[in-house]
C-alpha atoms as a PDB file:
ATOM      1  CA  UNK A   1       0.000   0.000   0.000  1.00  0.00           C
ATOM      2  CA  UNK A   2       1.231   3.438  -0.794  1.00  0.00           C
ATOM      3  CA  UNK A   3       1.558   6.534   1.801  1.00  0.00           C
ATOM      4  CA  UNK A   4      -1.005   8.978   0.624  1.00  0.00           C
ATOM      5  CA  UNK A   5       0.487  11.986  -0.071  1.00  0.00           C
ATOM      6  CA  UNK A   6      -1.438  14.024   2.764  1.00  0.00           C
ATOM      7  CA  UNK A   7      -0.739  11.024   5.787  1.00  0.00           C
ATOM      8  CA  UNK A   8       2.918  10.945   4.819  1.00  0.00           C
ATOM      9  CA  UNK A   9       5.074  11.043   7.478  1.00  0.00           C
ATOM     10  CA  UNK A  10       6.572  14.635   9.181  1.00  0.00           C
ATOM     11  CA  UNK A  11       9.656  15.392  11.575  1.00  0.00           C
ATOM     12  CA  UNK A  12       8.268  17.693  14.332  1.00  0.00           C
ATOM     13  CA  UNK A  13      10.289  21.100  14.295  1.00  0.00           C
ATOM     14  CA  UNK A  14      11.817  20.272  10.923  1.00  0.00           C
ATOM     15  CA  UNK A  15      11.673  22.980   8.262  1.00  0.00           C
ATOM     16  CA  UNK A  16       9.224  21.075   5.890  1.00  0.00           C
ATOM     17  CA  UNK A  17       7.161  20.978   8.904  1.00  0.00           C
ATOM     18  CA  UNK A  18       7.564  24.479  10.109  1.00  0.00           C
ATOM     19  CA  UNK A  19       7.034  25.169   5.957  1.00  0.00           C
ATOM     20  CA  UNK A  20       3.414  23.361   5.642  1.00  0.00           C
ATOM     21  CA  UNK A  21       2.646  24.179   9.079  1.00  0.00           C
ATOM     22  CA  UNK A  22       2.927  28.132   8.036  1.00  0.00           C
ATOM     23  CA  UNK A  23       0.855  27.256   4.708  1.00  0.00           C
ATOM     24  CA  UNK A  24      -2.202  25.899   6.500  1.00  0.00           C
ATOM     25  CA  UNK A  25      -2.019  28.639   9.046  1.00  0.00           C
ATOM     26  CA  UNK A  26      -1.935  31.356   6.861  1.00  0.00           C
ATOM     27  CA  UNK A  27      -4.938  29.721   4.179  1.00  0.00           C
ATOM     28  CA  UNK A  28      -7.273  29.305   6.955  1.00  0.00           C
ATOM     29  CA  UNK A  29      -6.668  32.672   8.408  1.00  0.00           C
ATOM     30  CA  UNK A  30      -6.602  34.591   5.222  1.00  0.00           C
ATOM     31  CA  UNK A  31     -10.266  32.850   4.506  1.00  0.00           C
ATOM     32  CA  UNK A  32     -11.289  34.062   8.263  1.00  0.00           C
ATOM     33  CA  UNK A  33     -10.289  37.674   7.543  1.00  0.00           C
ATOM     34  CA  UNK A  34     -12.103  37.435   4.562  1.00  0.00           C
ATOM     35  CA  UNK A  35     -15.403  36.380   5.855  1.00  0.00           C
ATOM     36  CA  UNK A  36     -14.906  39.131   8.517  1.00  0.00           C
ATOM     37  CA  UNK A  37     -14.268  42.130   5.789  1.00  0.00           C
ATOM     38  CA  UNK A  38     -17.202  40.624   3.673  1.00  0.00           C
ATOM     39  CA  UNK A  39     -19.454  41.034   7.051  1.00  0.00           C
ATOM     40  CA  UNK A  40     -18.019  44.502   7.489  1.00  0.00           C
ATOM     41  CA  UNK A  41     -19.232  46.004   3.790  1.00  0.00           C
ATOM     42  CA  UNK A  42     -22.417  43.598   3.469  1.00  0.00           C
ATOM     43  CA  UNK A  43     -24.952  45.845   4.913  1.00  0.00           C
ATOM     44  CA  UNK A  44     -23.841  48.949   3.067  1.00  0.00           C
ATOM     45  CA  UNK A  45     -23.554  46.540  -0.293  1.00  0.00           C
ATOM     46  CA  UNK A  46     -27.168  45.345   0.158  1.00  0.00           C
ATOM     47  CA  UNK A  47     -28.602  48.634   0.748  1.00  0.00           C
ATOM     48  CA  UNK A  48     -27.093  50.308  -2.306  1.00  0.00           C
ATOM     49  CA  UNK A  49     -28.032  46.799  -4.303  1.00  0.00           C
ATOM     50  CA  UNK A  50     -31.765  47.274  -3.068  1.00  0.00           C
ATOM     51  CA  UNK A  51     -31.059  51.524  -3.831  1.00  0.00           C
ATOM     52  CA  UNK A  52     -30.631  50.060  -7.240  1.00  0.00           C
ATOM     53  CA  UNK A  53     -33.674  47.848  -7.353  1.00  0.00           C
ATOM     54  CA  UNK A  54     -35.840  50.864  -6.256  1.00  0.00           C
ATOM     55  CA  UNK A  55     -34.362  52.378  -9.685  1.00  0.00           C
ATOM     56  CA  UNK A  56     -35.576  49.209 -11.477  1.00  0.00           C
ATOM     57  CA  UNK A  57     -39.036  49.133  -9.800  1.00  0.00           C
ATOM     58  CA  UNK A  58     -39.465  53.296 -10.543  1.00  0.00           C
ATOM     59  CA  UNK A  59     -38.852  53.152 -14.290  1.00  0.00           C
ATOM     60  CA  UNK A  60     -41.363  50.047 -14.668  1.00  0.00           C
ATOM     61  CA  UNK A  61     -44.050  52.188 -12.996  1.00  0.00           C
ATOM     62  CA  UNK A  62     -43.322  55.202 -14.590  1.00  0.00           C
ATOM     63  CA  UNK A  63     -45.769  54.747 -17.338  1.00  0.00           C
ATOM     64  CA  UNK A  64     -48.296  54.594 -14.587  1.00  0.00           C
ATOM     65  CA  UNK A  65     -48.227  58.364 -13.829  1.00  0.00           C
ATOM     66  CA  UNK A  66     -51.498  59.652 -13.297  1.00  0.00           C
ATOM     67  CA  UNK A  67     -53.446  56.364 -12.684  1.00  0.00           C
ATOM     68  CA  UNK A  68     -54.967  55.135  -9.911  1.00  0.00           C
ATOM     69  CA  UNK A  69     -53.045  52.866  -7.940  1.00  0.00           C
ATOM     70  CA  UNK A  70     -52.738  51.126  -4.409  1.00  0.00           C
ATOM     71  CA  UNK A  71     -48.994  50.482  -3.263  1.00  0.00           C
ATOM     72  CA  UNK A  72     -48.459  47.469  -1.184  1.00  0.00           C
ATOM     73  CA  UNK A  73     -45.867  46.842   0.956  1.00  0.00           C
ATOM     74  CA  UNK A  74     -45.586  46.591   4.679  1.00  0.00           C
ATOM     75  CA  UNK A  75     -45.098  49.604   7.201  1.00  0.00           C
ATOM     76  CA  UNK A  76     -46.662  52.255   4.893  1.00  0.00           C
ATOM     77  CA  UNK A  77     -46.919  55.703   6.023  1.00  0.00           C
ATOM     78  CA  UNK A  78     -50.316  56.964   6.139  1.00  0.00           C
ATOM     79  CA  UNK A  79     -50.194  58.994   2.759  1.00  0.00           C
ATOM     80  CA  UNK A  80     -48.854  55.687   0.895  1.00  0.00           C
ATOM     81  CA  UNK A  81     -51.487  53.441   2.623  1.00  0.00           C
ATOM     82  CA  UNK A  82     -54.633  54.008   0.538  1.00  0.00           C
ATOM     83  CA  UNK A  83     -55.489  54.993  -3.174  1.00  0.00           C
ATOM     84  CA  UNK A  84     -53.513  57.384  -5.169  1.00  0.00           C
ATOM     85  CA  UNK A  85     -52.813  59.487  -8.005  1.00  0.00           C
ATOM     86  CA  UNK A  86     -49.045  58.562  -8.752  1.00  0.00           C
ATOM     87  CA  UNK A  87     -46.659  60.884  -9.147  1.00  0.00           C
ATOM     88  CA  UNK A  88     -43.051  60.793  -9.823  1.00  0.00           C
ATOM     89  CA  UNK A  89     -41.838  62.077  -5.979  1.00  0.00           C
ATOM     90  CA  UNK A  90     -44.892  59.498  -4.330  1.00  0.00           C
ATOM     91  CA  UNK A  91     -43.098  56.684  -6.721  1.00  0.00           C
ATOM     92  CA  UNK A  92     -40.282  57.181  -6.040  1.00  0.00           C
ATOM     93  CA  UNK A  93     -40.842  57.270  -2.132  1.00  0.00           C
ATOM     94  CA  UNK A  94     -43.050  54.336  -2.528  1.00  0.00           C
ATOM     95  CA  UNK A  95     -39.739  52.395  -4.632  1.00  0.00           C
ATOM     96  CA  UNK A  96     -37.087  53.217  -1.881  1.00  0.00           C
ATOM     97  CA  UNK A  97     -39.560  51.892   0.977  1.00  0.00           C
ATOM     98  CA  UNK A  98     -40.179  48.697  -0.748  1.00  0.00           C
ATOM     99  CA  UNK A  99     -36.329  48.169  -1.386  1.00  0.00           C
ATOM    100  CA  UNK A 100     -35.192  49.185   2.455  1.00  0.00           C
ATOM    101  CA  UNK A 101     -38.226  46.765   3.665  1.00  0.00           C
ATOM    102  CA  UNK A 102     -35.888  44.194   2.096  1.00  0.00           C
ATOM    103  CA  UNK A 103     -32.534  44.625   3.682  1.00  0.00           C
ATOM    104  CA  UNK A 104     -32.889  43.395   7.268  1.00  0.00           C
ATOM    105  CA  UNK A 105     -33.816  39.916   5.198  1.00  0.00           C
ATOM    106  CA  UNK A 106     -30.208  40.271   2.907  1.00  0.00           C
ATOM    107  CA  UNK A 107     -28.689  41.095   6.058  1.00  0.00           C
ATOM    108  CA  UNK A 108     -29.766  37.843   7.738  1.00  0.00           C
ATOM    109  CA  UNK A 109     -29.342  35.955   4.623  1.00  0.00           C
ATOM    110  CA  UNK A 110     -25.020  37.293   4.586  1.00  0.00           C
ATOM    111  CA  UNK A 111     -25.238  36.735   8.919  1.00  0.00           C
ATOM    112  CA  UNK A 112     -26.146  33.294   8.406  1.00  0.00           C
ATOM    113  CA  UNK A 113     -23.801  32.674   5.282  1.00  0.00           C
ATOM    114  CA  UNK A 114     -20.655  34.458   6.873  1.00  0.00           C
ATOM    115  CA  UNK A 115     -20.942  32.803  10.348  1.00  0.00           C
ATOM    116  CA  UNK A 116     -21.400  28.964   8.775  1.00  0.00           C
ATOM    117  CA  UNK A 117     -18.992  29.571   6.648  1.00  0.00           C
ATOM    118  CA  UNK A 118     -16.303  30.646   9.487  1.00  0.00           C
ATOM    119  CA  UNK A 119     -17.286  27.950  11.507  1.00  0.00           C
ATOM    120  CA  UNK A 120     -17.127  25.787   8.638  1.00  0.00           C
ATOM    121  CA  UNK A 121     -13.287  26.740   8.039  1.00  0.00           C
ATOM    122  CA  UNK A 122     -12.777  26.481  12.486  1.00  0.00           C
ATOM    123  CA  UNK A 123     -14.031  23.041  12.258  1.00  0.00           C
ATOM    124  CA  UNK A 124     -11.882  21.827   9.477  1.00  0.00           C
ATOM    125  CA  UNK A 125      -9.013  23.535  11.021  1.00  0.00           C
ATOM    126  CA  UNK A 126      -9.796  21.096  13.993  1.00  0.00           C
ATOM    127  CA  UNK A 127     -10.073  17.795  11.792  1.00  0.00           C
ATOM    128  CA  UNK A 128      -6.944  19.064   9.855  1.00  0.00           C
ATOM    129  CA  UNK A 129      -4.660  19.786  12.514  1.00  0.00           C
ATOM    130  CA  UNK A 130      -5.687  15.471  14.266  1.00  0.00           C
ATOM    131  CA  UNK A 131      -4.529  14.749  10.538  1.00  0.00           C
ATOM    132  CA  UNK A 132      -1.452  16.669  11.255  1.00  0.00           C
ATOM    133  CA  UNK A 133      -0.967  15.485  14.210  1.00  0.00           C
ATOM    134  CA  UNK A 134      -1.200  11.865  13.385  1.00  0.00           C
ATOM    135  CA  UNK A 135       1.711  12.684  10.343  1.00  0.00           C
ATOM    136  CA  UNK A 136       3.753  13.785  13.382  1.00  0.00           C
ATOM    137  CA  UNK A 137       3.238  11.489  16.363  1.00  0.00           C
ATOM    138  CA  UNK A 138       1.808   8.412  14.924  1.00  0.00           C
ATOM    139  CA  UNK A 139       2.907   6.253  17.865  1.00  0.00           C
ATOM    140  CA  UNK A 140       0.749   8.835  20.006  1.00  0.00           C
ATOM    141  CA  UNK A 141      -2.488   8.053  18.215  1.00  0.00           C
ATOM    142  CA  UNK A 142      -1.394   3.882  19.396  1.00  0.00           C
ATOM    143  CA  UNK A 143      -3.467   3.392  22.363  1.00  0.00           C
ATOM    144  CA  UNK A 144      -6.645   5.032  20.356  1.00  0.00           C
ATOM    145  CA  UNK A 145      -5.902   2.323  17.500  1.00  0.00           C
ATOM    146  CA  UNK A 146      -6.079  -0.899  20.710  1.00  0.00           C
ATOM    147  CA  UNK A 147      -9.963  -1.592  19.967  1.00  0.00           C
ATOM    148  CA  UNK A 148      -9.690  -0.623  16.345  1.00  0.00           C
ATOM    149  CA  UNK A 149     -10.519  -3.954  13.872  1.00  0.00           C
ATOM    150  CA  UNK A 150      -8.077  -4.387  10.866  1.00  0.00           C
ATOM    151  CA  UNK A 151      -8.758  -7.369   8.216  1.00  0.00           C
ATOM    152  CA  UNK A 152      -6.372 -10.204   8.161  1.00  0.00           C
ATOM    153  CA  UNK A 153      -4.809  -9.252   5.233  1.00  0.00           C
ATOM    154  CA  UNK A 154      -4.030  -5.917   5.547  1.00  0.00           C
ATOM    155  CA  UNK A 155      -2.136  -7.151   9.041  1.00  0.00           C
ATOM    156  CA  UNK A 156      -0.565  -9.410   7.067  1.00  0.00           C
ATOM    157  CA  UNK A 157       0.533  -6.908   3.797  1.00  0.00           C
ATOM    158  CA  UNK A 158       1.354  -3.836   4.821  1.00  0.00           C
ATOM    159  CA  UNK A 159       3.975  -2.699   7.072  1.00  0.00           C
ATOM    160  CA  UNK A 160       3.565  -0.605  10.544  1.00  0.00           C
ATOM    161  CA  UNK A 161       2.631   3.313   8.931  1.00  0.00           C
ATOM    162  CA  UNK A 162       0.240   1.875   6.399  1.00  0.00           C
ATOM    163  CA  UNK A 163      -1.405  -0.117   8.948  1.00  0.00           C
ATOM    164  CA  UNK A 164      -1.542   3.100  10.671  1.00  0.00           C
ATOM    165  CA  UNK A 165      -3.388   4.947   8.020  1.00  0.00           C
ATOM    166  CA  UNK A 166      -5.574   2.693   7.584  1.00  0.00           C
ATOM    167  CA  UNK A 167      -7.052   2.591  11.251  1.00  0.00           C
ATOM    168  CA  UNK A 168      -6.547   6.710  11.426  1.00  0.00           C
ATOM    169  CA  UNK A 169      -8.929   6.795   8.377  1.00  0.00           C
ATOM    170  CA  UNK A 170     -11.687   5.451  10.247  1.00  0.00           C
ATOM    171  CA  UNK A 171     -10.101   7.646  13.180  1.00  0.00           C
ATOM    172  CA  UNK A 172     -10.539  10.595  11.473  1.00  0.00           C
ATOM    173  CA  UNK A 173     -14.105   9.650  10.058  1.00  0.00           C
ATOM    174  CA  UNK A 174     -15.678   8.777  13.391  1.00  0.00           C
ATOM    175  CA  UNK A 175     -13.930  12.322  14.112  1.00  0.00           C
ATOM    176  CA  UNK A 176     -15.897  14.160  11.500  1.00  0.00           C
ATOM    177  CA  UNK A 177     -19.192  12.708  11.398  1.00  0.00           C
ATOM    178  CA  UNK A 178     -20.135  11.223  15.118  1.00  0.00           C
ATOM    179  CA  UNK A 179     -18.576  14.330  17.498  1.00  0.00           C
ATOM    180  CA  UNK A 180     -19.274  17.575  18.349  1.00  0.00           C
ATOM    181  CA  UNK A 181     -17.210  20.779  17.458  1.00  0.00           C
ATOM    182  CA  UNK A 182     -16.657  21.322  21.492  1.00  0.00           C
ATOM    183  CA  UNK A 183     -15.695  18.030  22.282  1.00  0.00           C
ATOM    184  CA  UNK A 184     -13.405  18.137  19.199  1.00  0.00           C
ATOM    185  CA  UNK A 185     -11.650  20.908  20.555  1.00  0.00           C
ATOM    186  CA  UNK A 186     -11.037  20.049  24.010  1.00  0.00           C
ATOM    187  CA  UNK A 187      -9.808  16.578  22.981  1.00  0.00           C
ATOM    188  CA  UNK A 188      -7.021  18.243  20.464  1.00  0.00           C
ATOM    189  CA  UNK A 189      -6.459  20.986  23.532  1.00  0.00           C
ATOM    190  CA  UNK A 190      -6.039  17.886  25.763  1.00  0.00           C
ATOM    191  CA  UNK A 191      -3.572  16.250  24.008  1.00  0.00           C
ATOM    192  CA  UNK A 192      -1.814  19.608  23.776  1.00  0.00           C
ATOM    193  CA  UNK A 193      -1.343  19.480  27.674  1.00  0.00           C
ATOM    194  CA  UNK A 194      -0.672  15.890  27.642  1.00  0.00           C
ATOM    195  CA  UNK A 195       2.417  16.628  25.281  1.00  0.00           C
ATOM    196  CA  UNK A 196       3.765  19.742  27.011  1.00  0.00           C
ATOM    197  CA  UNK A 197       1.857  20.838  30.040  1.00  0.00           C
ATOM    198  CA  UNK A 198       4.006  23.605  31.008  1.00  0.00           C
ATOM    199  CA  UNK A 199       3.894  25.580  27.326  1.00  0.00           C
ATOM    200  CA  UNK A 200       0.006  24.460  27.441  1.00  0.00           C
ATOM    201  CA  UNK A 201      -0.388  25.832  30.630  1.00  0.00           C
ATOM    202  CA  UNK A 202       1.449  29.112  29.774  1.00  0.00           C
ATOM    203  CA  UNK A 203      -0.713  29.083  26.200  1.00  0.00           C
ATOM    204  CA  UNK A 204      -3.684  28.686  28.342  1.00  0.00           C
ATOM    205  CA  UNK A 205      -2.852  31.944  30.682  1.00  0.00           C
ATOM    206  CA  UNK A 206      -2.890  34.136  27.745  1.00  0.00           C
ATOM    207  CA  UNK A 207      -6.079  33.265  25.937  1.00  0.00           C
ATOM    208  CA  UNK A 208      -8.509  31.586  28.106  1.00  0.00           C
ATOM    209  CA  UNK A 209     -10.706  29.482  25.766  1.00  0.00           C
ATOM    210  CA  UNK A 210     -14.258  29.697  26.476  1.00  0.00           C
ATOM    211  CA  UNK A 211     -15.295  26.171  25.267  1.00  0.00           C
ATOM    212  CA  UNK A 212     -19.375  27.152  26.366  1.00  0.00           C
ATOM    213  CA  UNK A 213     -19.190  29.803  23.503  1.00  0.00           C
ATOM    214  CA  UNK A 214     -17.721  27.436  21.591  1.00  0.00           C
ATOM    215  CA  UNK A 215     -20.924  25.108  22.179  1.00  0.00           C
ATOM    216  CA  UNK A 216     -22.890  27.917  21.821  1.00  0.00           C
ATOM    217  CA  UNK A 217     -21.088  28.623  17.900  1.00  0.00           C
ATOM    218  CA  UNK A 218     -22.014  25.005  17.005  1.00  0.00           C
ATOM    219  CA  UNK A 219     -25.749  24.932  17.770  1.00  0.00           C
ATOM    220  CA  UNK A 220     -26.322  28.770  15.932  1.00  0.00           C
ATOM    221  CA  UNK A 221     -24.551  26.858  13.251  1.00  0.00           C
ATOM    222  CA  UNK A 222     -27.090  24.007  13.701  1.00  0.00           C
ATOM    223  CA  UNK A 223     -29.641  26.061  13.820  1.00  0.00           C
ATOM    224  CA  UNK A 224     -28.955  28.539  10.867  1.00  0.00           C
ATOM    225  CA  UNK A 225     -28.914  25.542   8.571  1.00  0.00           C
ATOM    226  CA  UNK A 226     -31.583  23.225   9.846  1.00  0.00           C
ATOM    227  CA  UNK A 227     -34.050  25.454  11.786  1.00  0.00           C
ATOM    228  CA  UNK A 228     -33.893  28.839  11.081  1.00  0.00           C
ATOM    229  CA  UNK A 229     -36.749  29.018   7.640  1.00  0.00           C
ATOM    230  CA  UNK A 230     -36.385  33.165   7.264  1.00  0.00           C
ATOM    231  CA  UNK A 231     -32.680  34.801   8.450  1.00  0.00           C
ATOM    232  CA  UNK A 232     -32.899  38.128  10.202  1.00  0.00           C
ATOM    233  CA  UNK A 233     -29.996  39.956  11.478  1.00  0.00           C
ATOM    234  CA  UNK A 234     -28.070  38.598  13.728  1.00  0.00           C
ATOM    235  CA  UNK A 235     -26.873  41.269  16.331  1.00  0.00           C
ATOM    236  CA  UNK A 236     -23.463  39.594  17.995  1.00  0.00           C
ATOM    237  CA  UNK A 237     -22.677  38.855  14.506  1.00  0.00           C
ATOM    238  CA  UNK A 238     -19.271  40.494  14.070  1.00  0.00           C
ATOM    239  CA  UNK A 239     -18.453  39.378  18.133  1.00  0.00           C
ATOM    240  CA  UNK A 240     -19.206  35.790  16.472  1.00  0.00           C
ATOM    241  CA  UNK A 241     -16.755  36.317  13.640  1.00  0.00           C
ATOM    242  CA  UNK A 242     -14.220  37.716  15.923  1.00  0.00           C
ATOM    243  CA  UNK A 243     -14.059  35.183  18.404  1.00  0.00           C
ATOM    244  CA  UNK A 244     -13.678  32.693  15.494  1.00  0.00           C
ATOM    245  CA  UNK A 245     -10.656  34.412  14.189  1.00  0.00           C
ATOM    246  CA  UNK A 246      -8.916  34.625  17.747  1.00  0.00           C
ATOM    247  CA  UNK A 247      -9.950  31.108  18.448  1.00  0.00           C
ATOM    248  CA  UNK A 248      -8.834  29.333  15.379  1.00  0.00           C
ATOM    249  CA  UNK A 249      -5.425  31.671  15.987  1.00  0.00           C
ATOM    250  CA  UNK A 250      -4.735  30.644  19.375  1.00  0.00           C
ATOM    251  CA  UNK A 251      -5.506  26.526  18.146  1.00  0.00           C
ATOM    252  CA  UNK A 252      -2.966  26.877  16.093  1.00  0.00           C
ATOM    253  CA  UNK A 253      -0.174  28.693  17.957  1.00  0.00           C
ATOM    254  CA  UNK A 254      -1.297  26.365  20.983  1.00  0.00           C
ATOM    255  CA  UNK A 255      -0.882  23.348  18.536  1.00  0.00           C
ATOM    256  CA  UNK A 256       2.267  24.349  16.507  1.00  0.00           C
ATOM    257  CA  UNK A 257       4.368  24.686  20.202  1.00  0.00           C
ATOM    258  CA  UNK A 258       2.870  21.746  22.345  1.00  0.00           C
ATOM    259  CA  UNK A 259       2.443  19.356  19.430  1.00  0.00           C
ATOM    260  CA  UNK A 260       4.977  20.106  16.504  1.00  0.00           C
ATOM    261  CA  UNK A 261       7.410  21.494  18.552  1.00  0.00           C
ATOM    262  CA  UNK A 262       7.651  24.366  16.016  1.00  0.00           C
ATOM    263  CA  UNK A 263       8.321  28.111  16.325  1.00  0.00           C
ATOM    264  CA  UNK A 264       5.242  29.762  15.478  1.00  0.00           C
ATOM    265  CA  UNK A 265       6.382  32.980  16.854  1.00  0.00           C
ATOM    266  CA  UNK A 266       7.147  34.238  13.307  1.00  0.00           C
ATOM    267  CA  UNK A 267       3.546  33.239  11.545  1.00  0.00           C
ATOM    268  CA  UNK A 268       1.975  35.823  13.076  1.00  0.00           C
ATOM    269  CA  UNK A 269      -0.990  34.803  15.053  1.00  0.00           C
ATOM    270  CA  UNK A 270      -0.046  36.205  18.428  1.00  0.00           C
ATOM    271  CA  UNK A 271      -1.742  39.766  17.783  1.00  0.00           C
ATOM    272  CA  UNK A 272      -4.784  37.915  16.424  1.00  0.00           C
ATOM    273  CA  UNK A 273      -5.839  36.403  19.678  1.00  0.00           C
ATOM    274  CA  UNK A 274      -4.318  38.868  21.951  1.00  0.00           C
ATOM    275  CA  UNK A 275      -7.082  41.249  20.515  1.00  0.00           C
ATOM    276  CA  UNK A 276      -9.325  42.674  22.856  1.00  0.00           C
END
């Protein structure tokens, strides 16, 4: 059996380690700030989308100066709310309420999108950095492996780091699919302190991980995509997003020096989750 490319073996602290190490870092935290400056410039790009649809829905009732008409739309002041002769100032009101009645709904709909998406990217940063960890301490993973069941033959056929692979794919399946985001993160955070409790400990003094809001991330998440059947704004949005950013930050410098045995001083994530 060959090693697959992405389960092949890595030397903690060597440079090809430090080297990928820095590449995942930076590619999940580049996506992260992303999401964030998207959030930031959403509301203002919805409103002067919806400015433009008020254009749109003017000029196809511009033939109608003059006639009769009854606007509809929701929260109507009094003057709009009844039969009227249309002119081009009462369309043109009546166009720009319509189109603001339908930003608090595009503002859900990017509050929803923006926050699964960063927990999306926070959670595979989790699964990725077990994979990573596995490619570094494989012998660490061992007394996980006891109860796993291999087939004869691939006991028999493959030598010790395919075997390896083999069990740490159903490892890292049973990781995906059957456990929580929380219990994810305290079990990599645990085997953080397990490996070096005094760095951990250290880590763990400078950013104090909140693994309730954690929870709390996961079931929005949930919720957003299996409960929620109209988004509305979400108010704590950007603290969401934020705490995201520091979180996934502080994973990986907490990760990189307990685990890897790297030097992650130089990456750049300390001012991320020192932020207030």
């Amino acid at each position: 059996m060959s090693t697959p490319s992405d389960l092949s073996l890595l030397q903690p602290g060597s440079p090809e380690c430090l080297q990928e190490y820095s590449d995942v870092v930076m590619i999940a935290l580049s996506k992260l700030r992303a999401i964030s400056d998207y959030h930031s410039i959403a509301p203002g790009v919805s409103r002067e989308m919806h400015k433009q649809e008020a254009g749109r829905h003017f000029d196809a009732v511009r033939g109608a100066f003059g006639m009769r008409v009854k606007p509809f739309g929701r929260n109507l002041p009094d003057h709009l709310n009844r039969e009227l002769v249309l002119t081009e100032e009462l369309a043109s009101e009546w166009a720009q309420i319509r189109a603001e009645e339908r930003v608090p709904l595009a503002i859900g709909i990017h509050d929803s999108a923006v926050i699964v998406f960063a927990h999306s990217v926070f959670e595979g940063v989790v699964h990725d950095l077990f994979t990573f960890d596995f490619r570094c301490n494989p012998e660490s993973w061992e007394s996980r492996f006891a109860k796993r069941e291999v087939e004869f033959q691939q006991a028999t056929q493959m030598d010790i780091h395919a075997l390896r692979i083999a069990v740490w794919q159903k490892e890292r399946n049973e990781i995906e699919r059957q456990r929580s985001l929380q219990d994810n993160v305290n079990h990599l955070l645990n085997r953080c302190e397990v490996r070096n409790a005094e760095k951990y400990a250290a880590l763990r003094e400078v950013y104090k991980l909140n693994i309730d809001i954690v929870r709390k991330l996961d079931k929005l998440r949930q919720d957003l995509v299996h409960k929620t059947p109209v988004p509305s704004p979400i108010s704590d949005a950007k603290a969401h997003l934020a705490y995201i950013l520091r979180t996934t930050a502080m994973v990986f410098h907490c990760c990189g020096i307990c685990l890897f045995d790297l030097p992650v001083a130089g990456i750049g994530m300390e001012s991320i989750f020192l932020e207030a």
